[in-house]
PDB file of N, CA and C in Angstrom:
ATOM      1  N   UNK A   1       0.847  -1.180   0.000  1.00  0.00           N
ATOM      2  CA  UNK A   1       0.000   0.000   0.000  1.00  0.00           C
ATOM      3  C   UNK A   1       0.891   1.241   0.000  1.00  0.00           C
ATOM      4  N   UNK A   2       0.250   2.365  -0.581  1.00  0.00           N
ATOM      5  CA  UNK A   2       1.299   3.785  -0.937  1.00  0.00           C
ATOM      6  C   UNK A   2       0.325   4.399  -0.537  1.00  0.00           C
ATOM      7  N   UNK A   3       0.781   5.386   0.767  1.00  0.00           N
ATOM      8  CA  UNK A   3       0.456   6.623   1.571  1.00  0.00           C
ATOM      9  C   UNK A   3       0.921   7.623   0.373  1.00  0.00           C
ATOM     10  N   UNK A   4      -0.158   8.066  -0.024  1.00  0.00           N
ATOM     11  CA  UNK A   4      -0.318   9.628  -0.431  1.00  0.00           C
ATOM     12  C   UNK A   4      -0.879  10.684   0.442  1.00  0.00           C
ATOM     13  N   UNK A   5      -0.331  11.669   0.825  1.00  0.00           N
ATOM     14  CA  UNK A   5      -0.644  12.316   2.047  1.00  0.00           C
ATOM     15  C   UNK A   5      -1.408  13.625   0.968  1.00  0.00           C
ATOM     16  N   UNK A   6      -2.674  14.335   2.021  1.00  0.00           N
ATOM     17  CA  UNK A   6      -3.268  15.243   1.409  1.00  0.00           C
ATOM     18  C   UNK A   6      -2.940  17.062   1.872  1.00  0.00           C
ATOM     19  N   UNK A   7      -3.067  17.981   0.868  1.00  0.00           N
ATOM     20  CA  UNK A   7      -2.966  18.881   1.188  1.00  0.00           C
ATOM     21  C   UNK A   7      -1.275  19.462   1.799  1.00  0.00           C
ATOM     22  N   UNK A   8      -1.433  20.015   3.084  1.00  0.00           N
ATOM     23  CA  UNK A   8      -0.602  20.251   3.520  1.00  0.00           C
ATOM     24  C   UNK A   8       1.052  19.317   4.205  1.00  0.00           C
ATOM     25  N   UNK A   9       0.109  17.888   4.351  1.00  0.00           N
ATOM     26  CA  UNK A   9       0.565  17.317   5.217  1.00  0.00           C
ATOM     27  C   UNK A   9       1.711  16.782   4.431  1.00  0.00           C
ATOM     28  N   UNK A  10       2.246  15.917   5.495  1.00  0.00           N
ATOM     29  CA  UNK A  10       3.887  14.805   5.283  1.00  0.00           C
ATOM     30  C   UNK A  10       3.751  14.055   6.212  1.00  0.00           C
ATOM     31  N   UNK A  11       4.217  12.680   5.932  1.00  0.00           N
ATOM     32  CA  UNK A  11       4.216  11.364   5.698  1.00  0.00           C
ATOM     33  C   UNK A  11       5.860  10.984   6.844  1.00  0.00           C
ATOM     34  N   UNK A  12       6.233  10.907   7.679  1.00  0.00           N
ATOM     35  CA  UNK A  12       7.039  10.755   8.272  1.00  0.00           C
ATOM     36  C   UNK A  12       7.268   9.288   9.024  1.00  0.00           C
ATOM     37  N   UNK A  13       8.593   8.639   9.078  1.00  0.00           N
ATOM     38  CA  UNK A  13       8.576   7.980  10.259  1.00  0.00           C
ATOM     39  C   UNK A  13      10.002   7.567  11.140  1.00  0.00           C
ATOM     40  N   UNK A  14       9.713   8.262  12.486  1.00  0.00           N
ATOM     41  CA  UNK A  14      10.485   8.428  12.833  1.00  0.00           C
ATOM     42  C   UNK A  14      12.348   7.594  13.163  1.00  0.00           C
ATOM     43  N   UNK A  15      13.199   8.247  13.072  1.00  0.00           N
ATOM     44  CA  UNK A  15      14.457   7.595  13.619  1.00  0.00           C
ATOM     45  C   UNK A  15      14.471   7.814  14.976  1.00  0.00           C
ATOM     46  N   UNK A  16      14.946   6.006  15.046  1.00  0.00           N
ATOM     47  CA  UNK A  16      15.483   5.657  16.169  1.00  0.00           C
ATOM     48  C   UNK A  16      16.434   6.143  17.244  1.00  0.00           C
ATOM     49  N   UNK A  17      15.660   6.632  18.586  1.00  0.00           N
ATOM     50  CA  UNK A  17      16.436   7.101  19.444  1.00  0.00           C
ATOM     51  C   UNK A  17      17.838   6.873  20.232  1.00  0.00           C
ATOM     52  N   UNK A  18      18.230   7.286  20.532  1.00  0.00           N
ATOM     53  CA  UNK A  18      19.770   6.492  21.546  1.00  0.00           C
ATOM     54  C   UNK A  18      19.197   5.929  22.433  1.00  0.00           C
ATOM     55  N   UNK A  19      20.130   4.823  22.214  1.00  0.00           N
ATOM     56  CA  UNK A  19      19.876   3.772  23.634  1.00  0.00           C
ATOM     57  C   UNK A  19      20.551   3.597  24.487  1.00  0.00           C
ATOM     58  N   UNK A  20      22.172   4.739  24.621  1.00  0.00           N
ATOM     59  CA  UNK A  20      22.588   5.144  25.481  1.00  0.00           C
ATOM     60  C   UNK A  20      23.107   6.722  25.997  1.00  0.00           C
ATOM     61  N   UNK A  21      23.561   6.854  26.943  1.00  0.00           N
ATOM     62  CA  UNK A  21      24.114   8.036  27.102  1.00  0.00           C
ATOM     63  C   UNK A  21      25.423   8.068  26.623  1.00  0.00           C
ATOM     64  N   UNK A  22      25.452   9.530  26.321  1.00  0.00           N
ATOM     65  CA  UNK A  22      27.211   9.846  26.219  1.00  0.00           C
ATOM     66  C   UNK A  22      28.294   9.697  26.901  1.00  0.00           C
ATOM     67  N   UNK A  23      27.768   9.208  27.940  1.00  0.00           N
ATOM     68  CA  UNK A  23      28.578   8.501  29.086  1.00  0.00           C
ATOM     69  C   UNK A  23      28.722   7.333  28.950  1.00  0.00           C
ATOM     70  N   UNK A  24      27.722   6.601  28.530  1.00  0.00           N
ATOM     71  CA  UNK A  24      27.879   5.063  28.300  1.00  0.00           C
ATOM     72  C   UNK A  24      26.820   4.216  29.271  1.00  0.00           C
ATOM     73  N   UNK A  25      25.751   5.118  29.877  1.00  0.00           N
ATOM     74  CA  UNK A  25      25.002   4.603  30.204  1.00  0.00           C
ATOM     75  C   UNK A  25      23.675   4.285  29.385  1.00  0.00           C
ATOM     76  N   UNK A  26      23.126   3.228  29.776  1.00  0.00           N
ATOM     77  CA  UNK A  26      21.779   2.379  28.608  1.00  0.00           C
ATOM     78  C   UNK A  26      20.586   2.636  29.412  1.00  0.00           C
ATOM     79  N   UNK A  27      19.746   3.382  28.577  1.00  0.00           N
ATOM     80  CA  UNK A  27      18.385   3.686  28.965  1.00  0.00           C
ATOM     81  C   UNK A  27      17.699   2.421  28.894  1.00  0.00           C
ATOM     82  N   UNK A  28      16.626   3.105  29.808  1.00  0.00           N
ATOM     83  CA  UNK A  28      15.563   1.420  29.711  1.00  0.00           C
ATOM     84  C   UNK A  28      14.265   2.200  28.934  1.00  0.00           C
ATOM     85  N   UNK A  29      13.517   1.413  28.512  1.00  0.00           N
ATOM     86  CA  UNK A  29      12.487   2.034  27.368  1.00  0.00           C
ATOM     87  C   UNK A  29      11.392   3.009  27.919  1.00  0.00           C
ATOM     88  N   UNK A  30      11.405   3.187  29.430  1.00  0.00           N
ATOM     89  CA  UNK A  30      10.619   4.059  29.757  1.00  0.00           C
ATOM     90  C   UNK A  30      11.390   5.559  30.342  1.00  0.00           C
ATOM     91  N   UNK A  31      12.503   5.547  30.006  1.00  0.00           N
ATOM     92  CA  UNK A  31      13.225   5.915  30.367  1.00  0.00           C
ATOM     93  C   UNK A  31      13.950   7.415  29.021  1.00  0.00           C
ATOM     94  N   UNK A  32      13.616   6.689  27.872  1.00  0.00           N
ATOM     95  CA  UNK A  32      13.633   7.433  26.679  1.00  0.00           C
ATOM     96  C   UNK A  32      13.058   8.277  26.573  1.00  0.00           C
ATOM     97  N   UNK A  33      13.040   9.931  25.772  1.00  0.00           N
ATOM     98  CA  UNK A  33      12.544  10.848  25.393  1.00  0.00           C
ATOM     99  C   UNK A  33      11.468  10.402  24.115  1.00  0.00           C
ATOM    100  N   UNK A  34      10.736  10.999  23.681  1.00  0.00           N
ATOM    101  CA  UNK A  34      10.282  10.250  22.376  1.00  0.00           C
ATOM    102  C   UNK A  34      11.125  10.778  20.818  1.00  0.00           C
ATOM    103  N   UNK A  35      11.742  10.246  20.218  1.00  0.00           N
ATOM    104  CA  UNK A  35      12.094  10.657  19.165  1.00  0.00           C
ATOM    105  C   UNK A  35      11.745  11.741  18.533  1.00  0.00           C
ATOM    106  N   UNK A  36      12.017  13.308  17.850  1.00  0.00           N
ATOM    107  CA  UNK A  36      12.088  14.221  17.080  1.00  0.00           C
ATOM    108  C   UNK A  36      12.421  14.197  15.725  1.00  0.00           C
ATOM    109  N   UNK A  37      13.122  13.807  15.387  1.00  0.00           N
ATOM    110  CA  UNK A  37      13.977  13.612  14.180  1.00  0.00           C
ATOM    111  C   UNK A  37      13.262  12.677  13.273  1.00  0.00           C
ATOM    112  N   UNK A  38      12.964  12.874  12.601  1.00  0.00           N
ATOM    113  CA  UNK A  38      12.303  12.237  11.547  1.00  0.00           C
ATOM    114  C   UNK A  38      12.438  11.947   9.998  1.00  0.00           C
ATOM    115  N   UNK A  39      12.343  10.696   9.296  1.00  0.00           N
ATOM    116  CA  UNK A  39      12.586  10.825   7.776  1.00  0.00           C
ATOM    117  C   UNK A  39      11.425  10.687   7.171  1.00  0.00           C
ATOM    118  N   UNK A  40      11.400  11.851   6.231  1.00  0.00           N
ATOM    119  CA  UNK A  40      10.012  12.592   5.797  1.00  0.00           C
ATOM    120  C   UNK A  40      10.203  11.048   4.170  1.00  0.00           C
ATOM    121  N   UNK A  41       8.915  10.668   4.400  1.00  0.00           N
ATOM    122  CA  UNK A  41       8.363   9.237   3.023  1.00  0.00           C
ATOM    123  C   UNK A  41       7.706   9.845   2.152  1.00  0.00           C
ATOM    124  N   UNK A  42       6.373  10.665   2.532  1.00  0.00           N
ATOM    125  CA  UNK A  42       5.938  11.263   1.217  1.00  0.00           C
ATOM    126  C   UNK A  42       5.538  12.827   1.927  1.00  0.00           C
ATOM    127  N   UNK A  43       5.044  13.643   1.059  1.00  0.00           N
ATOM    128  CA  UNK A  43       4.819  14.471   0.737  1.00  0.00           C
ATOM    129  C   UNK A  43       3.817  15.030  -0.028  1.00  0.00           C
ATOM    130  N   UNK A  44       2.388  15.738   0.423  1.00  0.00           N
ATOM    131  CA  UNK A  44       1.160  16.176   0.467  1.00  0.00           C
ATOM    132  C   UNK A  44       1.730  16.820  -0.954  1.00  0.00           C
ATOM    133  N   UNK A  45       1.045  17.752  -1.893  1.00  0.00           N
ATOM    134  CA  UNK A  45       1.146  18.709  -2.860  1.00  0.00           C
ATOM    135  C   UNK A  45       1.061  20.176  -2.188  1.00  0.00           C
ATOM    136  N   UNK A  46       0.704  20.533  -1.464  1.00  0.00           N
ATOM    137  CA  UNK A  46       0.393  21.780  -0.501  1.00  0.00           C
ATOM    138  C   UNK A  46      -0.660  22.427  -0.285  1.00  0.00           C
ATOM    139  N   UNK A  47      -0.726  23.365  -0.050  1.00  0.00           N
ATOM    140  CA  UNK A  47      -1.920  23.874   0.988  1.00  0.00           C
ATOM    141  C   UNK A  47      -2.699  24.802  -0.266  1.00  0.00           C
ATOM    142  N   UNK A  48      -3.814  25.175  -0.477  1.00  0.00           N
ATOM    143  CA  UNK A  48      -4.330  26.083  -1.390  1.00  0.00           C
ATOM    144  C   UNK A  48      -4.813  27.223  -0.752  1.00  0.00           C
ATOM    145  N   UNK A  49      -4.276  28.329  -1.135  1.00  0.00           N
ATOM    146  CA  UNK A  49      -4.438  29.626  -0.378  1.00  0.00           C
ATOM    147  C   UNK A  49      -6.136  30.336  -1.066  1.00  0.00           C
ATOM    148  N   UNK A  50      -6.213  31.468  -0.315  1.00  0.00           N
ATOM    149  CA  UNK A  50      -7.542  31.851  -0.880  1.00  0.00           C
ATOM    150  C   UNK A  50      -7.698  32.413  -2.498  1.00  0.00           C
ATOM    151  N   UNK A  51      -7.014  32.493  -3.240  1.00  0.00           N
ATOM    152  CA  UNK A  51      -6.875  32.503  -4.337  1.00  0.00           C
ATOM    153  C   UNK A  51      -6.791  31.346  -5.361  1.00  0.00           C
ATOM    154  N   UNK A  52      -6.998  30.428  -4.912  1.00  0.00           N
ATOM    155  CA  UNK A  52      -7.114  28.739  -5.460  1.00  0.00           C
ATOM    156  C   UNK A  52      -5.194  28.736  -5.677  1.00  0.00           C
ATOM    157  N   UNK A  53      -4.317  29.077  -5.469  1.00  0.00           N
ATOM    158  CA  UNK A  53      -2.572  28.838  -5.637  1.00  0.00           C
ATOM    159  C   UNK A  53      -2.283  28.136  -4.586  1.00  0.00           C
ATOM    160  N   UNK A  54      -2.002  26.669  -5.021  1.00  0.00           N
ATOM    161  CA  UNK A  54      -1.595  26.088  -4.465  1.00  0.00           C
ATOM    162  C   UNK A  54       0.370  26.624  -3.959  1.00  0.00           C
ATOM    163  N   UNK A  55       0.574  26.074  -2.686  1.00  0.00           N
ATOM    164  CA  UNK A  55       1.160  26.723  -1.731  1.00  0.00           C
ATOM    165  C   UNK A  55       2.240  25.354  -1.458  1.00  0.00           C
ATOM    166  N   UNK A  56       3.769  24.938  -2.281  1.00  0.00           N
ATOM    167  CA  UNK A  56       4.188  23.923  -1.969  1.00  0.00           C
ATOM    168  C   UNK A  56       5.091  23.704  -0.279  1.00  0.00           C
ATOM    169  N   UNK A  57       4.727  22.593  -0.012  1.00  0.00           N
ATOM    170  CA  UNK A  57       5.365  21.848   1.017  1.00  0.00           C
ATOM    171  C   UNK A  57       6.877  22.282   1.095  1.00  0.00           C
ATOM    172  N   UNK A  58       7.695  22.996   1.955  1.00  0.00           N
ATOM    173  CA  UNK A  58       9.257  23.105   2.233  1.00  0.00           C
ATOM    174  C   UNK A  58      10.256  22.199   2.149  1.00  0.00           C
ATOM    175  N   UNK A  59       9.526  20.887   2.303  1.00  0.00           N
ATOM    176  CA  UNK A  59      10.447  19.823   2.456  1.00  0.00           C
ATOM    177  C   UNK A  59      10.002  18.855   1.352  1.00  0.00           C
ATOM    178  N   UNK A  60      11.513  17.332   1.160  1.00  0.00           N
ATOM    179  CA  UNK A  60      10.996  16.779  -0.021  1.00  0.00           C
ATOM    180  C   UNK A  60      11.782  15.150   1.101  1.00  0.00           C
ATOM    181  N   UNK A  61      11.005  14.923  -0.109  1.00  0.00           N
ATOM    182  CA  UNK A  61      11.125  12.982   0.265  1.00  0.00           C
ATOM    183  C   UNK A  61      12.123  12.340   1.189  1.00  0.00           C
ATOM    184  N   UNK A  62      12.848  11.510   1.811  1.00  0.00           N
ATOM    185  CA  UNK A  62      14.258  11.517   2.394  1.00  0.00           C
ATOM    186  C   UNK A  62      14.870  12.182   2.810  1.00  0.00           C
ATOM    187  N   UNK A  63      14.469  13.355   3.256  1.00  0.00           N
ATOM    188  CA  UNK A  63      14.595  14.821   4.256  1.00  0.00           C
ATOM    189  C   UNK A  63      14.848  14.430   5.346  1.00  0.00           C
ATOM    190  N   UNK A  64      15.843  14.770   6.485  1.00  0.00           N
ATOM    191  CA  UNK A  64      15.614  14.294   8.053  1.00  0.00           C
ATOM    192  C   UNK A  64      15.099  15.578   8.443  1.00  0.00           C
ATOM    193  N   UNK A  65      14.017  16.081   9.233  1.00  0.00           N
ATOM    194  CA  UNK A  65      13.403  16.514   9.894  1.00  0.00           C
ATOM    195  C   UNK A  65      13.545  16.677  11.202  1.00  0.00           C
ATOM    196  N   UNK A  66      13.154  18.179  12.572  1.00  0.00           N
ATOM    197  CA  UNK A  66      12.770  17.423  13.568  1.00  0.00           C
ATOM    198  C   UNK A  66      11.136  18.147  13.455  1.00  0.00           C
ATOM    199  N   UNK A  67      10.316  17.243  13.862  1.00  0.00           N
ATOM    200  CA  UNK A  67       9.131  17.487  14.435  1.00  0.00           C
ATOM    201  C   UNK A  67       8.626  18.159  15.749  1.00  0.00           C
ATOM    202  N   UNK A  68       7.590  18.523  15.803  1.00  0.00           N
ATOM    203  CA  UNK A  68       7.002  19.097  17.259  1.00  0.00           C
ATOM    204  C   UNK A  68       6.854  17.780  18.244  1.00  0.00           C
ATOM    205  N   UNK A  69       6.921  18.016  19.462  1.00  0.00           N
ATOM    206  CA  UNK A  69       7.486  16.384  20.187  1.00  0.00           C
ATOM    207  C   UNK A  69       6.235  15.584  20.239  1.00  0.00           C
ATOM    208  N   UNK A  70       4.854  16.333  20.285  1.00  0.00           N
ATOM    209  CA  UNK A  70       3.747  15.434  20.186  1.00  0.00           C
ATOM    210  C   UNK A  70       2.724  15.823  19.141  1.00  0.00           C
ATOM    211  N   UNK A  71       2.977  16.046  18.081  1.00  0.00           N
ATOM    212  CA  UNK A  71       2.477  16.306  16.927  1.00  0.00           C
ATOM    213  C   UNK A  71       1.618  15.256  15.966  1.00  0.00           C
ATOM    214  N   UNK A  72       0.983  15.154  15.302  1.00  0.00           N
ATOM    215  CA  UNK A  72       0.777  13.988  14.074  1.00  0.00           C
ATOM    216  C   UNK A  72       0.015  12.415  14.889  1.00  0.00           C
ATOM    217  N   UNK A  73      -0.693  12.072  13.892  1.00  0.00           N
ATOM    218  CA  UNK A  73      -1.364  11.086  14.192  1.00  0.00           C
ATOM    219  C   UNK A  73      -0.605  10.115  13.358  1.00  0.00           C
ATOM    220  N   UNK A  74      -0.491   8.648  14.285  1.00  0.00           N
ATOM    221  CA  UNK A  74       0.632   7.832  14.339  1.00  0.00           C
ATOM    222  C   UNK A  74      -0.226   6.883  13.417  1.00  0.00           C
ATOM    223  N   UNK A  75      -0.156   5.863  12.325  1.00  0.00           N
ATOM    224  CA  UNK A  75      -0.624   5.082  11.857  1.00  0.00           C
ATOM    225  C   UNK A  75       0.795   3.814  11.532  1.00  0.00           C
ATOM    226  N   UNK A  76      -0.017   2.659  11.270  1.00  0.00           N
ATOM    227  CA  UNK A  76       0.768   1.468  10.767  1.00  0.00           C
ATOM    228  C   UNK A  76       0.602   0.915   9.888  1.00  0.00           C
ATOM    229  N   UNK A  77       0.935   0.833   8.847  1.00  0.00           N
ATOM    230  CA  UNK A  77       0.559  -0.123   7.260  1.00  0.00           C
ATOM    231  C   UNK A  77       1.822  -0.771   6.877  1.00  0.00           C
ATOM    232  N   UNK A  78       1.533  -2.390   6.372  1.00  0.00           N
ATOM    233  CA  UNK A  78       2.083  -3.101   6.063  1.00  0.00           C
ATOM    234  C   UNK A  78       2.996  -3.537   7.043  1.00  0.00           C
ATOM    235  N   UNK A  79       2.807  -3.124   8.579  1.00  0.00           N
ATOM    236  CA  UNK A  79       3.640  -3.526   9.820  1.00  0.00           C
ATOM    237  C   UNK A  79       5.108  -2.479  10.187  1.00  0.00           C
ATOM    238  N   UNK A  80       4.989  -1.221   9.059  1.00  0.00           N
ATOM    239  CA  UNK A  80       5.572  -0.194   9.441  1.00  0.00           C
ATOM    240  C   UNK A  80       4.891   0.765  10.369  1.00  0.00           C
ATOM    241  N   UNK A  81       5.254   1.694  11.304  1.00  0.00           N
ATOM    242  CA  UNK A  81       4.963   2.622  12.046  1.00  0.00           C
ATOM    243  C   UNK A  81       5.275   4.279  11.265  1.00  0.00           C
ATOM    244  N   UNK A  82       3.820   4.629  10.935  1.00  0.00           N
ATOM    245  CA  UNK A  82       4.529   6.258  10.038  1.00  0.00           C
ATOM    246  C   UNK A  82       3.763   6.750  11.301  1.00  0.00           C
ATOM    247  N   UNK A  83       4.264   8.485  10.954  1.00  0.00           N
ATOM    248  CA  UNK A  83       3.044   9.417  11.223  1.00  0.00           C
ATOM    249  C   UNK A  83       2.896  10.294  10.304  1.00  0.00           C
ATOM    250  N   UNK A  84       1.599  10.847  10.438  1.00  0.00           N
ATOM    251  CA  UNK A  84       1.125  11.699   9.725  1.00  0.00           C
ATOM    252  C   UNK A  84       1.380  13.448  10.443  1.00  0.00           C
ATOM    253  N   UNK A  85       1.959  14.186  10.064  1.00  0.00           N
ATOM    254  CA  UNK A  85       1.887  15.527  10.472  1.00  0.00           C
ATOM    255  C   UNK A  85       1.679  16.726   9.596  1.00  0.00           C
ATOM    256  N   UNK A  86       1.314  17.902   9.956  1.00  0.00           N
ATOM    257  CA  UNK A  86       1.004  19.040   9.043  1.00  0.00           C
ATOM    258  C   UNK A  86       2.576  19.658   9.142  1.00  0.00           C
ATOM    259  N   UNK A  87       2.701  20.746   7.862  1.00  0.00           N
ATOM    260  CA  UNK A  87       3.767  21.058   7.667  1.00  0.00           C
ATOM    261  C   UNK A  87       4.334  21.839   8.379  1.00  0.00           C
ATOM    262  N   UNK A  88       3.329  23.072   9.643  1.00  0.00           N
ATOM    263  CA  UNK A  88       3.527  23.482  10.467  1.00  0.00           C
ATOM    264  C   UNK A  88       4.508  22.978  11.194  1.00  0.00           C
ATOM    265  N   UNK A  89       4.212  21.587  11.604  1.00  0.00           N
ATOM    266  CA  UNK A  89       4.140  20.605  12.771  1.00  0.00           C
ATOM    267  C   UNK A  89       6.433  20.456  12.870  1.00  0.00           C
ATOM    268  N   UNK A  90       6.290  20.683  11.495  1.00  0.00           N
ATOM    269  CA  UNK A  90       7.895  20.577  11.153  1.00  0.00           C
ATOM    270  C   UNK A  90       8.606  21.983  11.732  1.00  0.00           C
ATOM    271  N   UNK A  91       9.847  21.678  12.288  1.00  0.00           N
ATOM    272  CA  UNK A  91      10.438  22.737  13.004  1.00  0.00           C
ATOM    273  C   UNK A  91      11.402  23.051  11.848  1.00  0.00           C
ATOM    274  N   UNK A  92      12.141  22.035  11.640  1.00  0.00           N
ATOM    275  CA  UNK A  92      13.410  22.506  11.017  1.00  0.00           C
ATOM    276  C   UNK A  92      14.164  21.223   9.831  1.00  0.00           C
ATOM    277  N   UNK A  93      14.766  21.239   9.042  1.00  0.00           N
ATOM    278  CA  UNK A  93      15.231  20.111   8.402  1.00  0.00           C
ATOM    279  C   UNK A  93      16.980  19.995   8.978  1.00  0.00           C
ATOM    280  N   UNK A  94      17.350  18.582   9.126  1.00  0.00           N
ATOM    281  CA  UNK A  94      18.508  18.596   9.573  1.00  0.00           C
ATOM    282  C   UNK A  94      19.112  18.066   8.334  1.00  0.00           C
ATOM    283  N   UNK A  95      20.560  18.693   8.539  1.00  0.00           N
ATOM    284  CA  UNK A  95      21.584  18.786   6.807  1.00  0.00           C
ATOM    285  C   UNK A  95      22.733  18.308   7.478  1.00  0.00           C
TER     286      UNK A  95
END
């Protein structure tokens, strides 16, 4: 199945957090922050402003991202974990 995301939105799913400290200590899973950083999968067409002009998305496919920390509705297809977020929802792209 292929997530086509609508409008504004993007198609994300997140990278995996550290599982230790910089010290060398190992978190236990409740113990973790929730992941930010994200690799953006697809990409909405954009938003249509009041003039019918469509308005493109900032970011593109294989982008690392970080996200807002509780943003986007989380879905699973084909036994992957995406989320769904608005483009707002994106803070910044990491390079």
């Amino acid at each position: 199945m292929t997530l086509k995301p609508l409008g504004d939105r993007v198609v994300v799913t997140m990278v995996e957090a550290e599982e230790t400290t910089k010290s060398g200590i190992i978190l236990a899973g409740s113990a973790k922050e929730k992941p930010q950083i994200a690799q953006v999968v697809a990409v909405g067409p954009g938003e249509t402003d009041k003039d019918g002009k469509v308005i493109p998305v900032g970011v593109r496919v294989g982008q690392k991202v970080i996200t807002s920390k509780y943003s986007g509705t989380e879905i699973k297809v084909d036994g992957v974990e995406y989320i769904i977020v608005k483009s707002s929802d994106i803070l910044a792209v990491v390079e």
